[in-house]
N, C-alpha and C. Protein backbone atom coordinates (compact mmCIF):
# COMPACT_ATOMS: atom_id res chain seq x y z
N UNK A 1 23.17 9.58 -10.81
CA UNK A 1 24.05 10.69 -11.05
C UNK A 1 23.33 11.98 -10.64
N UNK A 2 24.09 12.69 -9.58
CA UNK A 2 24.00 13.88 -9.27
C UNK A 2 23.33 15.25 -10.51
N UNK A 3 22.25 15.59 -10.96
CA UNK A 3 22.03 17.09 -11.75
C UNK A 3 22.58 18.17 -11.39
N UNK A 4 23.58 18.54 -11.77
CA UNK A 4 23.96 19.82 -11.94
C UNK A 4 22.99 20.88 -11.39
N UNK A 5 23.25 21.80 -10.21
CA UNK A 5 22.30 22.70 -10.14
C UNK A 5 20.80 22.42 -9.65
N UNK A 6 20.97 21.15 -9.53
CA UNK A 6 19.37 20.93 -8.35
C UNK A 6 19.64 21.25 -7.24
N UNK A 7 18.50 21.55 -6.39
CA UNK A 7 18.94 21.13 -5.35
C UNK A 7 18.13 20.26 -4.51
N UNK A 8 18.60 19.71 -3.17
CA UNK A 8 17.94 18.66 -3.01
C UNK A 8 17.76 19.07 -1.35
N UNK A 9 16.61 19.26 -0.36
CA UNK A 9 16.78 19.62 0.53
C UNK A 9 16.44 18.22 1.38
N UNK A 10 17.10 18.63 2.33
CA UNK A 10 16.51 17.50 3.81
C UNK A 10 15.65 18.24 4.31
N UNK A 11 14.69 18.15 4.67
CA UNK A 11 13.67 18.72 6.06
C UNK A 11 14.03 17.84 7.30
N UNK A 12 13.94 18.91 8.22
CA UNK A 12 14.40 18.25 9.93
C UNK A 12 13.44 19.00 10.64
N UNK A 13 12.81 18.41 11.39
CA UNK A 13 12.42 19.18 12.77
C UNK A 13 13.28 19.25 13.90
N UNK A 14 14.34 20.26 14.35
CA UNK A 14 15.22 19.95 14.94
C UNK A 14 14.70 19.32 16.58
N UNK A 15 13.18 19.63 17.03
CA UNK A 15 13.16 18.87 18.06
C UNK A 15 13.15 17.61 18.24
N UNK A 16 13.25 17.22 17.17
CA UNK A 16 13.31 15.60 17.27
C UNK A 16 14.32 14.86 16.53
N UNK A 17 15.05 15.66 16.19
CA UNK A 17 16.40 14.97 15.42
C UNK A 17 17.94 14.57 16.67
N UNK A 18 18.03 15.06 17.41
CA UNK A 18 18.65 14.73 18.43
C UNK A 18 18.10 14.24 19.36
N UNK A 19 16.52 13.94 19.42
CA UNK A 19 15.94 13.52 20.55
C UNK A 19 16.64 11.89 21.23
N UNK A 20 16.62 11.69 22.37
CA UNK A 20 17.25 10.18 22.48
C UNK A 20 16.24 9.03 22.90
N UNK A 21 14.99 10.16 23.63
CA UNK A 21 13.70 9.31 24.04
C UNK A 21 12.89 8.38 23.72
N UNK A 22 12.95 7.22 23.65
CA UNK A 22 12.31 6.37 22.66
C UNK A 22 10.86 6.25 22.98
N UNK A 23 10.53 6.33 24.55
CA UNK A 23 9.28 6.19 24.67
C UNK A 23 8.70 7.49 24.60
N UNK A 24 7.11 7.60 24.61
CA UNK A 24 6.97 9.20 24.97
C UNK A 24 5.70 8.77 25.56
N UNK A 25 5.52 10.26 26.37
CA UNK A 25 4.27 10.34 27.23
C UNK A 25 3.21 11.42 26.22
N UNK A 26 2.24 10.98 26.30
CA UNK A 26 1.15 11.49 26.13
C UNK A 26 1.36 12.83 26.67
N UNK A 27 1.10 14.00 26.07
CA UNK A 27 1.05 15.15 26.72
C UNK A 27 2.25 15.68 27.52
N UNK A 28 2.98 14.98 27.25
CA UNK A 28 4.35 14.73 28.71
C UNK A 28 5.29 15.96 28.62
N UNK A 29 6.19 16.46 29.37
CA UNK A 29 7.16 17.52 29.54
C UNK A 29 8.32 17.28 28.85
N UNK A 30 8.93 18.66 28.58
CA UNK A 30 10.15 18.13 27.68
C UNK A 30 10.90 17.27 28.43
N UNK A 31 11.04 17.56 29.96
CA UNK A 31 12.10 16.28 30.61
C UNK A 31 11.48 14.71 30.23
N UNK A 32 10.05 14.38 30.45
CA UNK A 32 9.46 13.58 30.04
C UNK A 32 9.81 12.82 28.10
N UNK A 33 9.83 13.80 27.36
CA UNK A 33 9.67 13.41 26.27
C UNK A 33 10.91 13.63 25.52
N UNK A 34 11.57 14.25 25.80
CA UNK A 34 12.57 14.58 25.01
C UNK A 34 12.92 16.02 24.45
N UNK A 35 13.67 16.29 23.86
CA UNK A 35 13.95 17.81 22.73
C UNK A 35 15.25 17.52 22.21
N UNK A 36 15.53 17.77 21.28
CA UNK A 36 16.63 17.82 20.15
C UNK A 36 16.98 19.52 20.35
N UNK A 37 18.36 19.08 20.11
CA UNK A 37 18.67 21.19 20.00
C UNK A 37 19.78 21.09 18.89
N UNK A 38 20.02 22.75 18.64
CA UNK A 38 20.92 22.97 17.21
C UNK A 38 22.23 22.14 17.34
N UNK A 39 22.49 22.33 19.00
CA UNK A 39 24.03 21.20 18.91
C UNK A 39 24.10 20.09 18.77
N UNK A 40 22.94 19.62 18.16
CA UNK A 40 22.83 18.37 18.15
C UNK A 40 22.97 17.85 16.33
N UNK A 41 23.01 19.49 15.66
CA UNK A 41 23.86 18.95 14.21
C UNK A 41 25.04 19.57 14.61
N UNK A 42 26.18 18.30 15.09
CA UNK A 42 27.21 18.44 14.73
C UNK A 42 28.15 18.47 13.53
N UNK A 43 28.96 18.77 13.55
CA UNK A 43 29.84 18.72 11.69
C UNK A 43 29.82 17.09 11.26
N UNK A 44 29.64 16.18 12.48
CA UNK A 44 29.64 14.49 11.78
C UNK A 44 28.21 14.52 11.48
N UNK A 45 26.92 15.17 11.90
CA UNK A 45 25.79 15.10 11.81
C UNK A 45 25.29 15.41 10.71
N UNK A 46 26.02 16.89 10.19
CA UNK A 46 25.78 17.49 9.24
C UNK A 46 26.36 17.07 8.04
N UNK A 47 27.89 16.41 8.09
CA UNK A 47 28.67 15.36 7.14
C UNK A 47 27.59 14.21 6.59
N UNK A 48 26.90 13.81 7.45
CA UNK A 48 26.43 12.59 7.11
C UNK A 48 25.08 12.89 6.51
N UNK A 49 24.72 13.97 7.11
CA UNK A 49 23.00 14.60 5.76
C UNK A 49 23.48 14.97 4.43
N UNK A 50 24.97 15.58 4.89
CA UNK A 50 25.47 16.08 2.91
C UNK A 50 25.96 14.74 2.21
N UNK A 51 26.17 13.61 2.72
CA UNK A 51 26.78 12.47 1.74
C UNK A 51 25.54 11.84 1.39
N UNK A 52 24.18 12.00 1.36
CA UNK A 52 23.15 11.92 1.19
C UNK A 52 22.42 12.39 -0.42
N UNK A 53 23.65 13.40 -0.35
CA UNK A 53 23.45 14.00 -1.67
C UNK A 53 22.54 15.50 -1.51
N UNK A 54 22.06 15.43 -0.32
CA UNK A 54 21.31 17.07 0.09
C UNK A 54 22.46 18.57 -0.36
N UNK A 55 21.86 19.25 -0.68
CA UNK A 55 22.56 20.45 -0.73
C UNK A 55 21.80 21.79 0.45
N UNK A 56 21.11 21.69 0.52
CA UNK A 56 20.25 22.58 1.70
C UNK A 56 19.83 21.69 2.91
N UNK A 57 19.67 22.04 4.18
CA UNK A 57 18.50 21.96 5.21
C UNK A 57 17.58 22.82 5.22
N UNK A 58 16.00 22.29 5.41
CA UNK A 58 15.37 23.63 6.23
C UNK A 58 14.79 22.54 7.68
N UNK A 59 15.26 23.52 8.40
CA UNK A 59 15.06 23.13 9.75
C UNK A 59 13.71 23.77 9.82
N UNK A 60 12.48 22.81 9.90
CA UNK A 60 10.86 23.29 9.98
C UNK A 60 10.89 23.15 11.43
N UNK A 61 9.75 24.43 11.68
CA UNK A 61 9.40 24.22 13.11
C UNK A 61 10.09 25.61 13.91
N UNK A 62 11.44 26.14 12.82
CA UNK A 62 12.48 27.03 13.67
C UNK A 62 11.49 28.59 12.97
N UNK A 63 11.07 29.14 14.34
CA UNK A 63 10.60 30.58 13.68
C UNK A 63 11.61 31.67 14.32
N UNK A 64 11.61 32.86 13.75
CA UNK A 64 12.29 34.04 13.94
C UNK A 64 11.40 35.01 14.66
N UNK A 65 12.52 34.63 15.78
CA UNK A 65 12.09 35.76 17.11
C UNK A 65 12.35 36.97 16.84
N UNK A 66 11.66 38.46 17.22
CA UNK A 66 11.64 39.49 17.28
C UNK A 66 13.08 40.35 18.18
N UNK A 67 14.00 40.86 17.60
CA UNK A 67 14.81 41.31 18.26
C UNK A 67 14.93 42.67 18.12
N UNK A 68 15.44 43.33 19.45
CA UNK A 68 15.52 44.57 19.48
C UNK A 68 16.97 45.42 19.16
């Protein structure tokens, strides 16, 4: 049973949550190895982390660029 008021986060590294690459290269290029991107949580993606029982993501790995 669900607690009231917890919360429960998923951690994702989004480069590797959409990745499709199964093998990887040593040192290798993103064409080589793969990358996951934000469109890759879709609303079925994101449906299926919340029936999990998660109430948050933090997407680790994502830093905040400097804007002007």
């Amino acid at each position: 049973m669900k607690q009231a008021n917890k919360m429960v986060i998923y951690q994702v590294f989004p480069r590797w949550f959409g990745n499709m690459k199964s093998s990887l290269v040593k040192n290798g290029s993103k064409v080589e190895n793969g990358v996951g991107k934000f469109s890759d949580f879709t609303p079925v993606a994101l449906s299926k982390i919340k029936e999990l029982g998660t109430t948050h993501i933090w997407y680790t790995g994502v830093i905040e660029h400097a804007t002007n």
